[in-house]
Structure formats: C-alpha cells, structure tokens
N, C-alpha and C. Protein backbone atom coordinates (compact mmCIF):
# COMPACT_ATOMS: atom_id res chain seq x y z
N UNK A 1 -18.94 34.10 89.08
CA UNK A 1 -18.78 32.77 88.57
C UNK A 1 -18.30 32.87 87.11
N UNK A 2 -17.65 31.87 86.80
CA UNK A 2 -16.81 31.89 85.52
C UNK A 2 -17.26 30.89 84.68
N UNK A 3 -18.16 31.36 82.84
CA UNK A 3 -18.49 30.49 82.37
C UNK A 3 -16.89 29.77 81.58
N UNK A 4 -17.53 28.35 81.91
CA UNK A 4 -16.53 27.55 80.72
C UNK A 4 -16.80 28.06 78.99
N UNK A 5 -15.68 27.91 78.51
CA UNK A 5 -15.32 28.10 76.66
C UNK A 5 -15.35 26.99 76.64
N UNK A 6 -16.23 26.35 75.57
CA UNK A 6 -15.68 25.44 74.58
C UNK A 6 -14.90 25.48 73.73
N UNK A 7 -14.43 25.20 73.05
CA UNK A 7 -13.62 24.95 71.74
C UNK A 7 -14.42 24.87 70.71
N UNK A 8 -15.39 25.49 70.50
CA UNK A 8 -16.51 25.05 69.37
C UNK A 8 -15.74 26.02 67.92
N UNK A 9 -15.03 26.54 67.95
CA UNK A 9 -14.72 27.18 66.78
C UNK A 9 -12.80 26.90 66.71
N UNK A 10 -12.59 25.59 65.95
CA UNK A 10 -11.47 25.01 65.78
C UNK A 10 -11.09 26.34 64.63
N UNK A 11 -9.75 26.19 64.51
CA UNK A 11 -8.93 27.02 63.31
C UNK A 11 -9.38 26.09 62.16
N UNK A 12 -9.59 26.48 61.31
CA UNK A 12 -9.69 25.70 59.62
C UNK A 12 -8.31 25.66 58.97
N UNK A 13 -8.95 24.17 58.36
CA UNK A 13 -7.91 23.31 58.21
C UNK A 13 -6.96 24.55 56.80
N UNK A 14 -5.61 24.51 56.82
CA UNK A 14 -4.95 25.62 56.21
C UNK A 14 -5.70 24.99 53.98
N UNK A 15 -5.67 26.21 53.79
CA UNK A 15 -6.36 26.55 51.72
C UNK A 15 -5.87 26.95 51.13
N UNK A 16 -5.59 26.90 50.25
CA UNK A 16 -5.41 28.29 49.26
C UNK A 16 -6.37 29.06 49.44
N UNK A 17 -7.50 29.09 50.05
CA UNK A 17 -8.92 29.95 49.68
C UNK A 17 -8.58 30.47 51.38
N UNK A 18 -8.15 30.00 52.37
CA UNK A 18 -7.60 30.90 53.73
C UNK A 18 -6.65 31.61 53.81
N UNK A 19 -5.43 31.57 53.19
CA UNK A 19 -4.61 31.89 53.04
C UNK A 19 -4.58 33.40 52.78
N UNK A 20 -3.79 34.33 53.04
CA UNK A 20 -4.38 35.82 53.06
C UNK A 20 -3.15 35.96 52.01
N UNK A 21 -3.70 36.32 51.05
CA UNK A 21 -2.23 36.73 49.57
C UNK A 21 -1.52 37.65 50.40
N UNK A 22 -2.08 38.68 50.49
CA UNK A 22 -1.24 39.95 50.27
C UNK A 22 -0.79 40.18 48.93
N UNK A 23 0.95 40.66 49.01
CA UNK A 23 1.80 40.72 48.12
C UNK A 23 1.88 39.20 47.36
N UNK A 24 0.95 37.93 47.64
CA UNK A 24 1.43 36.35 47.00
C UNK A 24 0.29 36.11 45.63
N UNK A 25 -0.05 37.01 45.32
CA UNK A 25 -1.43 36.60 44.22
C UNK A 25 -0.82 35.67 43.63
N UNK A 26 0.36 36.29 42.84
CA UNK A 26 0.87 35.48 41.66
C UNK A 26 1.37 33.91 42.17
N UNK A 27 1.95 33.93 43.29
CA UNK A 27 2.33 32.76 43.65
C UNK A 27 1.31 31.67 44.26
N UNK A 28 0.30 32.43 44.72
CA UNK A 28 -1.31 31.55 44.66
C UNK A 28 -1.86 31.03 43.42
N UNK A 29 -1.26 31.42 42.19
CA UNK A 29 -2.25 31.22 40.96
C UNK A 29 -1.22 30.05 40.24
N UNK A 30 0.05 30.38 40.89
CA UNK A 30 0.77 29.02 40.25
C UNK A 30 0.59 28.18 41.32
N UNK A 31 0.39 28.10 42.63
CA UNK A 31 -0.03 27.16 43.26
C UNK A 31 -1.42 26.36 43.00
N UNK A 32 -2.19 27.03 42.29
CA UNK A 32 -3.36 26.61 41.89
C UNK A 32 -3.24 25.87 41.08
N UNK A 33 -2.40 26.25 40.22
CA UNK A 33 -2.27 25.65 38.83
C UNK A 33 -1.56 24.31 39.08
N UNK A 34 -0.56 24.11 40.15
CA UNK A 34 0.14 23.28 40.63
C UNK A 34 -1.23 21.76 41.08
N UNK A 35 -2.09 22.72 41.94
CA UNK A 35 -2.99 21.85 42.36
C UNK A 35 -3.91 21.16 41.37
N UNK A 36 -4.30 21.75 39.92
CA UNK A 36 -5.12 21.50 39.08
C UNK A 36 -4.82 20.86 37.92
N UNK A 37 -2.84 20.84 38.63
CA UNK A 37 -2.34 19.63 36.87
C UNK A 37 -1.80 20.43 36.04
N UNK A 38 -1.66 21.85 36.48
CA UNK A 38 -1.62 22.64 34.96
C UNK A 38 -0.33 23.30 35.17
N UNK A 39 0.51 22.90 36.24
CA UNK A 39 1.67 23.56 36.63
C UNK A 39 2.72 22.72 35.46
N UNK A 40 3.43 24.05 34.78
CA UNK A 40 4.26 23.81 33.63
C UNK A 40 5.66 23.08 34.47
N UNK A 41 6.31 23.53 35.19
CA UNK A 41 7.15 23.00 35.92
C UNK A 41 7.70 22.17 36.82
N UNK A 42 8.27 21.28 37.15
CA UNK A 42 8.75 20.26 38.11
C UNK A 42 9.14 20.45 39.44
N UNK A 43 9.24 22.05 39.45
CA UNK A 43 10.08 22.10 40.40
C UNK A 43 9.45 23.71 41.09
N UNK A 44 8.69 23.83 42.21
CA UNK A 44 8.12 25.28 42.86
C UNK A 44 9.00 25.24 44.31
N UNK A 45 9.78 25.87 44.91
CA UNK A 45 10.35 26.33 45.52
C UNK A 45 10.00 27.55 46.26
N UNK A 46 9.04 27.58 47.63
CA UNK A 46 9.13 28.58 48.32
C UNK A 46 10.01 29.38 49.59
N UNK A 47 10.48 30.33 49.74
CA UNK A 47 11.25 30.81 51.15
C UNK A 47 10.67 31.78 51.29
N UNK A 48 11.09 32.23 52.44
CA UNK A 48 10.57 33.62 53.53
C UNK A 48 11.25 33.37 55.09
N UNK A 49 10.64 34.58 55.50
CA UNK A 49 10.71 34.79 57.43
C UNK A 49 10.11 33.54 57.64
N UNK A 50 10.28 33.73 59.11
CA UNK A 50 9.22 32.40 59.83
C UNK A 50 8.07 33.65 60.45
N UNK A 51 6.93 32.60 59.64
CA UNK A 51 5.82 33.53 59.80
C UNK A 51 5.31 33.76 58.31
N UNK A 52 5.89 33.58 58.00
CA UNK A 52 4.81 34.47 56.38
C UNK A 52 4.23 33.35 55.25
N UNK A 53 3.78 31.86 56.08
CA UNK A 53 3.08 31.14 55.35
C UNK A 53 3.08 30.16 54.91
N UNK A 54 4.50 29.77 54.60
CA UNK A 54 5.24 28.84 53.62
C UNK A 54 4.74 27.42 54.51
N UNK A 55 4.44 27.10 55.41
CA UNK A 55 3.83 25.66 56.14
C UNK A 55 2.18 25.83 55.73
N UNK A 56 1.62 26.80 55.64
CA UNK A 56 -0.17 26.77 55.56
C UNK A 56 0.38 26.24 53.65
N UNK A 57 0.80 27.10 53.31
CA UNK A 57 0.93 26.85 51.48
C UNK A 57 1.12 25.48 51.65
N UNK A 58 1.93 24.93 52.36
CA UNK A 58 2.45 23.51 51.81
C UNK A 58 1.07 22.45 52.16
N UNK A 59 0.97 22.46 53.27
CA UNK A 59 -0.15 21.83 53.82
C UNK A 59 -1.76 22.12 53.00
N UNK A 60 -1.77 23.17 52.60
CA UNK A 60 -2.74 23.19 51.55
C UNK A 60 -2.64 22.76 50.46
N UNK A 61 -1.43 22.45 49.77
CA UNK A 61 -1.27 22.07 48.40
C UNK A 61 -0.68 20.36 49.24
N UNK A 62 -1.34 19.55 50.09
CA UNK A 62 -1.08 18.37 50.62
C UNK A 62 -0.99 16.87 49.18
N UNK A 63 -1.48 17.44 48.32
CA UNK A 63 -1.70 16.50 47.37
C UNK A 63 -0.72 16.69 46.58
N UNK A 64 0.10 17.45 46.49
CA UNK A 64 1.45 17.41 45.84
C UNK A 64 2.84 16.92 46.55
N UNK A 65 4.08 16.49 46.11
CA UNK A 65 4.91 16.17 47.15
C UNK A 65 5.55 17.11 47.47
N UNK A 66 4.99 17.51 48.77
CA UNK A 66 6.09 18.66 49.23
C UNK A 66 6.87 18.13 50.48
N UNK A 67 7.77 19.16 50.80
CA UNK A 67 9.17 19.13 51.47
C UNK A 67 8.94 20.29 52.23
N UNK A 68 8.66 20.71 53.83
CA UNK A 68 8.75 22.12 54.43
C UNK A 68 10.08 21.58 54.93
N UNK A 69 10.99 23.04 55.27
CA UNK A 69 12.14 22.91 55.91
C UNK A 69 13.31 22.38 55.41
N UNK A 70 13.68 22.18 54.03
CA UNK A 70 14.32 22.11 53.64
C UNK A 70 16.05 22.28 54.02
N UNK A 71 15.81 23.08 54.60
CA UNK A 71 17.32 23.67 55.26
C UNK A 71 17.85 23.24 56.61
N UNK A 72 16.80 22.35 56.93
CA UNK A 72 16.72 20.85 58.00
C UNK A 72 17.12 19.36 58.00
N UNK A 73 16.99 19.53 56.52
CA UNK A 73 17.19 18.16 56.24
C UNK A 73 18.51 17.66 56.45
N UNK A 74 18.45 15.89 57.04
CA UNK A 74 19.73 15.62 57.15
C UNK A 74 19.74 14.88 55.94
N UNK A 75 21.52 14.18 56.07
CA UNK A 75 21.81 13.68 54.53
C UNK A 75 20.96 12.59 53.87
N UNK A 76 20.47 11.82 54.35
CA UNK A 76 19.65 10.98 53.72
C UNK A 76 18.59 11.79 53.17
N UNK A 77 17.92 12.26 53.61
CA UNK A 77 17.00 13.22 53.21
C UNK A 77 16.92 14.04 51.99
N UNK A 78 17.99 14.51 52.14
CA UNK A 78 18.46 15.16 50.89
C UNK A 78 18.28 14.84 49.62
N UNK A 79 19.10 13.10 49.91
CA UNK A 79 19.48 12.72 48.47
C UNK A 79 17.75 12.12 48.42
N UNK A 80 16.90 11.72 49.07
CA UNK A 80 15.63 11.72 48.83
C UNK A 80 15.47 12.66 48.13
N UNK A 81 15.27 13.44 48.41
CA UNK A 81 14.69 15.20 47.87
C UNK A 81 15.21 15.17 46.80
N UNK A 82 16.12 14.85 46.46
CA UNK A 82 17.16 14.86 45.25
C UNK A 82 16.61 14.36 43.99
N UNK A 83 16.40 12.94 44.71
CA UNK A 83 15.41 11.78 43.40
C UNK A 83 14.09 12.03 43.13
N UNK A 84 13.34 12.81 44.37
CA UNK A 84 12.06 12.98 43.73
C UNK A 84 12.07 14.01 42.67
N UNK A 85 13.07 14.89 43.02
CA UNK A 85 13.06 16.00 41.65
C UNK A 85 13.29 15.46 40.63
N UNK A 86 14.57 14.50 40.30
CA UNK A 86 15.10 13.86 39.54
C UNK A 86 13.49 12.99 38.80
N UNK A 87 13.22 12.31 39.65
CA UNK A 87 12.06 11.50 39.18
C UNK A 87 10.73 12.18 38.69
N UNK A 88 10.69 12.94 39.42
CA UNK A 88 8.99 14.44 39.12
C UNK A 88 9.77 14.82 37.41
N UNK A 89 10.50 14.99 37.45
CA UNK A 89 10.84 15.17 35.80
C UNK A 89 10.91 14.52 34.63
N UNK A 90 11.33 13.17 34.99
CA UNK A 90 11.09 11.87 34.29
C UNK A 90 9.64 11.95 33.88
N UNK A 91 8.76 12.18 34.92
CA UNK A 91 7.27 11.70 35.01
C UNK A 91 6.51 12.77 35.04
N UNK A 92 6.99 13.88 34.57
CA UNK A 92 5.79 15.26 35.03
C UNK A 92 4.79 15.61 36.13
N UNK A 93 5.31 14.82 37.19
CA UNK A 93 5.02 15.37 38.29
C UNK A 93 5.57 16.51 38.89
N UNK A 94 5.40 17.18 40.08
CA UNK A 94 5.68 18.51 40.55
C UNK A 94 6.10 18.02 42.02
N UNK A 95 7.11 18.70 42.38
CA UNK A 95 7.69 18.54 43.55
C UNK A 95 7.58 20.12 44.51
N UNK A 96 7.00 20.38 45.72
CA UNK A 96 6.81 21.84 46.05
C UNK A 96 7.39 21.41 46.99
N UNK A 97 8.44 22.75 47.37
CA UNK A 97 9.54 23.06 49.04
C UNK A 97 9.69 23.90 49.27
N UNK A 98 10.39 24.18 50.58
CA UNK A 98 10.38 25.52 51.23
C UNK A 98 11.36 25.59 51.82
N UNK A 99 11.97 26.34 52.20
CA UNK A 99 13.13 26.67 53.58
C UNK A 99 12.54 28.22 53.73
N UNK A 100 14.16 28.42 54.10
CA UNK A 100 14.10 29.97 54.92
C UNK A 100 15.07 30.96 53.66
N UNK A 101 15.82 30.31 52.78
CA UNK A 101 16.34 31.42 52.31
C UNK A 101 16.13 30.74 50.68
N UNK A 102 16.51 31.59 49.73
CA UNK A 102 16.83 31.03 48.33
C UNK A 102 17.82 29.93 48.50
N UNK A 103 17.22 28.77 47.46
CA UNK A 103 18.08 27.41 46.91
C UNK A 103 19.41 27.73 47.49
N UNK A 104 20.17 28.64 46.06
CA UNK A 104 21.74 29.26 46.55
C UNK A 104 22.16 29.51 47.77
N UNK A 105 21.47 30.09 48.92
CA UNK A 105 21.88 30.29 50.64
C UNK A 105 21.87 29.49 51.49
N UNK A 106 21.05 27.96 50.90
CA UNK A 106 21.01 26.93 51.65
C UNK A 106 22.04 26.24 51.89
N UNK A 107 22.34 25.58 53.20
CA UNK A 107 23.65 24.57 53.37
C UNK A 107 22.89 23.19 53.36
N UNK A 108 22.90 22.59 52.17
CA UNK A 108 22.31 22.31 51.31
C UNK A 108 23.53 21.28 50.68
N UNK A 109 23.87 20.36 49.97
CA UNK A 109 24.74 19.55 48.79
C UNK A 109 24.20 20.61 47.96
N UNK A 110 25.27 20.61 47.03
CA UNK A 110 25.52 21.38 45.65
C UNK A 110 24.44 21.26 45.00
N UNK A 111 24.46 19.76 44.89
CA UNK A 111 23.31 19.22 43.43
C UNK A 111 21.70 19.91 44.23
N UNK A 112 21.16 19.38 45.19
CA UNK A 112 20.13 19.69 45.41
C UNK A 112 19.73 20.66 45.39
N UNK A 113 20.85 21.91 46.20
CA UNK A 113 20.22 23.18 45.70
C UNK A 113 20.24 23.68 44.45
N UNK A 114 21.10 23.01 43.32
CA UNK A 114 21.10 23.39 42.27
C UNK A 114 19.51 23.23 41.48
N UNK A 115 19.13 21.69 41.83
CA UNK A 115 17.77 21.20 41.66
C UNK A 115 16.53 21.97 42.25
N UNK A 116 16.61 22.71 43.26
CA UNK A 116 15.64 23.38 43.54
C UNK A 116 15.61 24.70 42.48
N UNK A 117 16.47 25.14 42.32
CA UNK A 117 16.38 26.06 41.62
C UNK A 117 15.94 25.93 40.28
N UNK A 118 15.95 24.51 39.69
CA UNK A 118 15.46 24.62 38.49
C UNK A 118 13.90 25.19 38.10
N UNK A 119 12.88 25.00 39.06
CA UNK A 119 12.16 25.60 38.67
C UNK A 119 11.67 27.29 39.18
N UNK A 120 10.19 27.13 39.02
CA UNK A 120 9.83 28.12 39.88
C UNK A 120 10.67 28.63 41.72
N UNK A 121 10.92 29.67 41.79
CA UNK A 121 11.23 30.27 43.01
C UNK A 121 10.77 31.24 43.59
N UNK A 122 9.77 31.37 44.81
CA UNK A 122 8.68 32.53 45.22
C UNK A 122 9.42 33.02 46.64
N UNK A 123 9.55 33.88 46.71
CA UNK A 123 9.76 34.43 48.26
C UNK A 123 7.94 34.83 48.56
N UNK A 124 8.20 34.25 49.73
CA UNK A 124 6.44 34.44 50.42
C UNK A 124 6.75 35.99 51.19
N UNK A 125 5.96 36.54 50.53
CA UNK A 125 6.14 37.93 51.81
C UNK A 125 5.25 38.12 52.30
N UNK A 126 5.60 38.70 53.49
CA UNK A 126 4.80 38.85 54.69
C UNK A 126 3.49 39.96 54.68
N UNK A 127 2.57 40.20 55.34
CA UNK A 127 1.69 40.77 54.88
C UNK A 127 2.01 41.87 56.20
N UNK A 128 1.50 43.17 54.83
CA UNK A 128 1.54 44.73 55.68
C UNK A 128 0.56 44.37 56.78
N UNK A 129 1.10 45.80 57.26
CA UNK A 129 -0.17 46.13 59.15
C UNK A 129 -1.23 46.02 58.30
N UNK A 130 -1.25 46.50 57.21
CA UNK A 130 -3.09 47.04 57.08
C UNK A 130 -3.67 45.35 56.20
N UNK A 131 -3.26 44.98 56.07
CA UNK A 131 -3.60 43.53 55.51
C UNK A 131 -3.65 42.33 56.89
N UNK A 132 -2.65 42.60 57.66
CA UNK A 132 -2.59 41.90 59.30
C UNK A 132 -4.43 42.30 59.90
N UNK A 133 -4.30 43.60 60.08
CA UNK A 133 -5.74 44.33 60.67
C UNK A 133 -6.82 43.68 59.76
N UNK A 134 -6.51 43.96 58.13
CA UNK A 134 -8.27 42.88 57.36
C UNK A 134 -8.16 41.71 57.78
N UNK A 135 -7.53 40.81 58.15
CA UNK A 135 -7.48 39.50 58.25
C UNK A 135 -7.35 38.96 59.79
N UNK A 136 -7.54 39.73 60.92
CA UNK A 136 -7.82 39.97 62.28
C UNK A 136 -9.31 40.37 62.59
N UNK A 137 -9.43 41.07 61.51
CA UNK A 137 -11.50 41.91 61.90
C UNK A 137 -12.06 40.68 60.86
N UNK A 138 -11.63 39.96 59.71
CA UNK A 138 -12.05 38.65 59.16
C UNK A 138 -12.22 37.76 60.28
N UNK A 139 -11.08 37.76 60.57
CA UNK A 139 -11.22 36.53 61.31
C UNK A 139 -11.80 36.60 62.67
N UNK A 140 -11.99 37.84 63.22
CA UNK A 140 -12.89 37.67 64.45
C UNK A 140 -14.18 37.79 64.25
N UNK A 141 -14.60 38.23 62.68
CA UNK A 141 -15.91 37.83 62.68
C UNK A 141 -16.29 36.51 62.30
N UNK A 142 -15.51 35.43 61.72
CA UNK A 142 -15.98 34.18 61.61
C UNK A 142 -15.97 33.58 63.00
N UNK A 143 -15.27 34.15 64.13
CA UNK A 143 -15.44 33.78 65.40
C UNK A 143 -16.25 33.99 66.12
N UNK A 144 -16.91 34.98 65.66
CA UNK A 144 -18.46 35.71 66.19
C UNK A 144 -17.85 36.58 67.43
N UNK A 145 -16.93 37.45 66.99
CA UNK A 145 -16.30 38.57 68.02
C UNK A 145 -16.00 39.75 66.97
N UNK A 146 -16.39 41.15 68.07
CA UNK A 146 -15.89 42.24 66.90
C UNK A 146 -14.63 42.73 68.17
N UNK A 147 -13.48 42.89 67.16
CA UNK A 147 -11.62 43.62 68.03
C UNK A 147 -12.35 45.42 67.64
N UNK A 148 -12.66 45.79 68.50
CA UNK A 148 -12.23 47.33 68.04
C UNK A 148 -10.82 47.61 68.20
N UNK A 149 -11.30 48.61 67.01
CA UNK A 149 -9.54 49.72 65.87
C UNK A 149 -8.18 49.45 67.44
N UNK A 150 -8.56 49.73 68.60
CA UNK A 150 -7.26 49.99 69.61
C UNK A 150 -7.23 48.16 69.87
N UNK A 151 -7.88 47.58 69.82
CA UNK A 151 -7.14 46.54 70.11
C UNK A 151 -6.37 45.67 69.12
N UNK A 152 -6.54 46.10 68.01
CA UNK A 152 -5.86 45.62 66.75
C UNK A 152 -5.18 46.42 66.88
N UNK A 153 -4.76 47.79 66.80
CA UNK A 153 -3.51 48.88 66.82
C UNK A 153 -2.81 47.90 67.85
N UNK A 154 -2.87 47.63 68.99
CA UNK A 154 -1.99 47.06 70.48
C UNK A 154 -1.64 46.10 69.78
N UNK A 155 -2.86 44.93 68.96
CA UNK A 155 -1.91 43.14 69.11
C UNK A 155 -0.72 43.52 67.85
N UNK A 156 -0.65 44.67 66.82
CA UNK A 156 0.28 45.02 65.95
C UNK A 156 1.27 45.76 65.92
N UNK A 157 1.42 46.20 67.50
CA UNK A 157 2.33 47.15 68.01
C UNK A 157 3.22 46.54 68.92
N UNK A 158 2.57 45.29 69.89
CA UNK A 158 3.36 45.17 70.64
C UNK A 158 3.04 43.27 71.26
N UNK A 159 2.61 42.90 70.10
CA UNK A 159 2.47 41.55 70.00
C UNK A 159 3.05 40.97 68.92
N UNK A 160 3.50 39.79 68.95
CA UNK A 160 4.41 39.22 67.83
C UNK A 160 3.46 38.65 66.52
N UNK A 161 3.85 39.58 65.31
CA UNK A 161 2.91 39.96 64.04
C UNK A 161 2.79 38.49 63.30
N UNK A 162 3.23 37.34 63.36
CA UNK A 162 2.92 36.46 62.52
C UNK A 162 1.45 35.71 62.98
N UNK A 163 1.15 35.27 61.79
CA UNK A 163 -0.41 34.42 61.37
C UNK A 163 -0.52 33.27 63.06
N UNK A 164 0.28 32.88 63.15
CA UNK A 164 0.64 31.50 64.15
C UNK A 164 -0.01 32.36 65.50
N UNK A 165 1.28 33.33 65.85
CA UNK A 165 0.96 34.12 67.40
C UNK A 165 -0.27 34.96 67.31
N UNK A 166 -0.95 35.75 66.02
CA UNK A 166 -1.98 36.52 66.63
C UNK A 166 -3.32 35.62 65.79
N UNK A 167 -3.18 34.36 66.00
CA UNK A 167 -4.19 33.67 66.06
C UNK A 167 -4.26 32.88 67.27
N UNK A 168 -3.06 32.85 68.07
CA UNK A 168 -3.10 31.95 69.37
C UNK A 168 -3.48 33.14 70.54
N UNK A 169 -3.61 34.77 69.96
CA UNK A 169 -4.01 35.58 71.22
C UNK A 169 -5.49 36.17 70.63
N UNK A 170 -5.98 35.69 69.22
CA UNK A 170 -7.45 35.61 69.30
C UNK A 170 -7.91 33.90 70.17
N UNK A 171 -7.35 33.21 69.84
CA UNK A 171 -7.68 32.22 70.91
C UNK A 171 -7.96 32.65 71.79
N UNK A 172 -7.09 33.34 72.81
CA UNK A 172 -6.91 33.51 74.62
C UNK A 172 -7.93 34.43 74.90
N UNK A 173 -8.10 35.55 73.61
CA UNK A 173 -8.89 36.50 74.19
C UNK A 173 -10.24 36.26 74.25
N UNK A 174 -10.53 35.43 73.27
CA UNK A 174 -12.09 34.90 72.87
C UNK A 174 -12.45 34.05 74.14
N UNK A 175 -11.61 33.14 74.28
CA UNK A 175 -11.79 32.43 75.69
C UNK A 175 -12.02 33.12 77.01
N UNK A 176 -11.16 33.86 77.21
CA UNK A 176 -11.12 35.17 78.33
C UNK A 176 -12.90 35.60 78.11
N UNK A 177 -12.44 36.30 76.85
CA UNK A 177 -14.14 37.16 76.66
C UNK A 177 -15.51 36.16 77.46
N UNK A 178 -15.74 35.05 76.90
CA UNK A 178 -16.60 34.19 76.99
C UNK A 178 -16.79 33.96 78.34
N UNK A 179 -14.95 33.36 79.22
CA UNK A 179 -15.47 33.43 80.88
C UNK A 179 -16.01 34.19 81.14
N UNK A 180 -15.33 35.38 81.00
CA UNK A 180 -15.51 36.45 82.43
C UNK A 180 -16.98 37.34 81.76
N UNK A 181 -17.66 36.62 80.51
CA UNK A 181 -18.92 37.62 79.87
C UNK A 181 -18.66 39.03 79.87
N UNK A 182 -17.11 39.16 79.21
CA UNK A 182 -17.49 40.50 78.68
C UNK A 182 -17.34 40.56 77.46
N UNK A 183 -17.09 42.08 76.84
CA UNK A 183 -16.76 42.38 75.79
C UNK A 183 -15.59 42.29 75.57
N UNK A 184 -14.92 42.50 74.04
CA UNK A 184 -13.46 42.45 73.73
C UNK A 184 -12.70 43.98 74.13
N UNK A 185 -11.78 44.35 75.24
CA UNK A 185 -11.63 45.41 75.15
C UNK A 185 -9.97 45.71 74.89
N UNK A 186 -9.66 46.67 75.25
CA UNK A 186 -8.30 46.83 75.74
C UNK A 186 -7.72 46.20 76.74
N UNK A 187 -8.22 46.83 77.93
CA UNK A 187 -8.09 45.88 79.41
C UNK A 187 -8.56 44.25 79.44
N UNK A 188 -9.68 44.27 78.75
CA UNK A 188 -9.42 42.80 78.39
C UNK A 188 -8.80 42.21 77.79
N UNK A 189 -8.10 42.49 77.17
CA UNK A 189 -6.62 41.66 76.29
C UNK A 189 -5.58 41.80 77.00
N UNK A 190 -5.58 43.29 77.72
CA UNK A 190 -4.19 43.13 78.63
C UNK A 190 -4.23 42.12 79.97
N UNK A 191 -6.10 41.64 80.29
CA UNK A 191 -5.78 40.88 81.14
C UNK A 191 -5.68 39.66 81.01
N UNK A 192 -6.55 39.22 79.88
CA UNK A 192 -5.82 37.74 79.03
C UNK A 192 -4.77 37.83 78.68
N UNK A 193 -3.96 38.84 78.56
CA UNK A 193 -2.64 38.76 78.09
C UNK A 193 -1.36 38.31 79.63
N UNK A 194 -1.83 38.46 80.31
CA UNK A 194 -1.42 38.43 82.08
C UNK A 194 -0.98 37.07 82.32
N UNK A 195 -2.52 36.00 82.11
CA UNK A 195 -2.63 34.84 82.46
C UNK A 195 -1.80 33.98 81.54
C-alpha cells in the first residue's frame, strides 16, 4: 500500500537570505543596499544563463521596480522601461533588470540599452558542482531528507544543473521516498526518475 505525500514543505518564497551567492557576494551586497535605500545608483542591471538566478534576485528585491526579461519586451514596453529609468533619476529611485546578455547584445532600441547601461551591470554566475552539492544536502535537510554523496554525484552528472530542475527532482524524490516508505537511494531516484 502506498502512503499519500502531502505538500507540507512548500519551496520558500525566493530572499536574498535563500539565494545561494556563490561567485554573487558582491552583487548581493549591492542588492542589499538597493533594498535598504542605500543604493548609489539608478540603474542595476542583471544577465546570465537561464538558470543562474536572475528571476529569484528580482522577485526578492520585489519592492524595487524591476523588469525580468528584458530582451522580451515588446515596443511599448520598452519605451516604458525607458521612462522609468528616465524618471528613477529625476527622483532617486532605483530601477533593477535582467535579460540574458549585457545591455550592448540586447535587440533592444538604442536608447534603452544605452540606459541600462548607465548604471551598475552584474553577470549572475552560475554556481560550481561543489556549491550545487552544499545547497542540495542544505536543502534536503530543511526537507527533513538526507541525499547520500552518489545521489548528488548522479542529479549533477546527468540531470539538468539549474536551481529550478534540481529542486523539481528533490520534489519527486521526496514524494516517491514518502510513498513507497523508503529511504533516499540511487534506485530510488532512478525510479522516481521513470514516473
């Protein structure tokens, strides 16, 4: 017989204080500063891969006006994006965005990417295996599960490495675990991995 999972352990809502730096200290401490009033600039601009953060950053810094996807936007949009910079400067407010590449690579109007660039510009980088693995054995212990060393070696070898996917296969596996009352194993991930 197969016990039911609840859902009793939702993902937390995205922080600066969840957020796994890695290589981003510095760009956490101006995000902080962003959040606390003390950001010197008008203008913070983040890019990266898909995967390495830039939607948890934005959504954590929710009290500022940010922009994800930038390199999406259609034309109206734009010239929005345009005036709030324009206007965040008038008024010392802070405007935070993101795409996928630097201001300059965006297809983008001239002016706007020129405007993003005025201020701050962070590439979010992605976090090493061995920072993926602390923040996998973190996070399966706030789940109240321990991954032994081979099943973290497997979800980083041959599972897709961003924050999004190997939090949606601690989902499956925790669920799995809980039906079928076992432990977290190898074979048990390859057989939650099946379904």
């Amino acid at each position: 017989m197969k016990q039911l999972a609840l859902g009793i352990s939702p993902p937390p809502q995205p922080t600066l204080d969840n957020f796994v730096p890695g290589a981003n200290v510095e760009l956490l401490a101006r995000l902080r500063e962003l959040m606390d009033g003390k950001f010197a600039d008008n203008v913070l601009y983040l890019w990266g891969e898909p995967g390495s953060g830039k939607s948890h950053l934005l959504q954590a810094c929710s009290g500022a006006h940010a922009v994800d996807d930038v390199d999406h936007l259609g034309e109206a949009a734009q010239i929005g994006l345009f005036n709030a910079i324009n206007e965040a400067r008038q008024t010392g407010a802070a405007v935070l965005a993101a795409g996928h590449a630097p201001p300059a690579q965006l297809a983008l109007r001239e002016d706007l990417k020129s405007r993003l660039a005025w201020g701050l510009v962070y590439q979010v980088k992605l976090l090493s295996d061995d920072e993926r693995s602390t923040y996998l054995r973190a996070e399966a212990a706030r789940r109240g599960m321990q991954l032994p060393d081979e099943v973290i070696a497997y979800l980083l070898t041959r599972m897709r490495r961003d924050m999004r996917s190997l939090n949606a296969v601690l989902d499956r596996i925790d669920q799995v675990s809980l039906e079928l009352k076992r432990p977290i194993t190898l074979p048990l991930l390859r057989e939650a991995l099946k379904e």
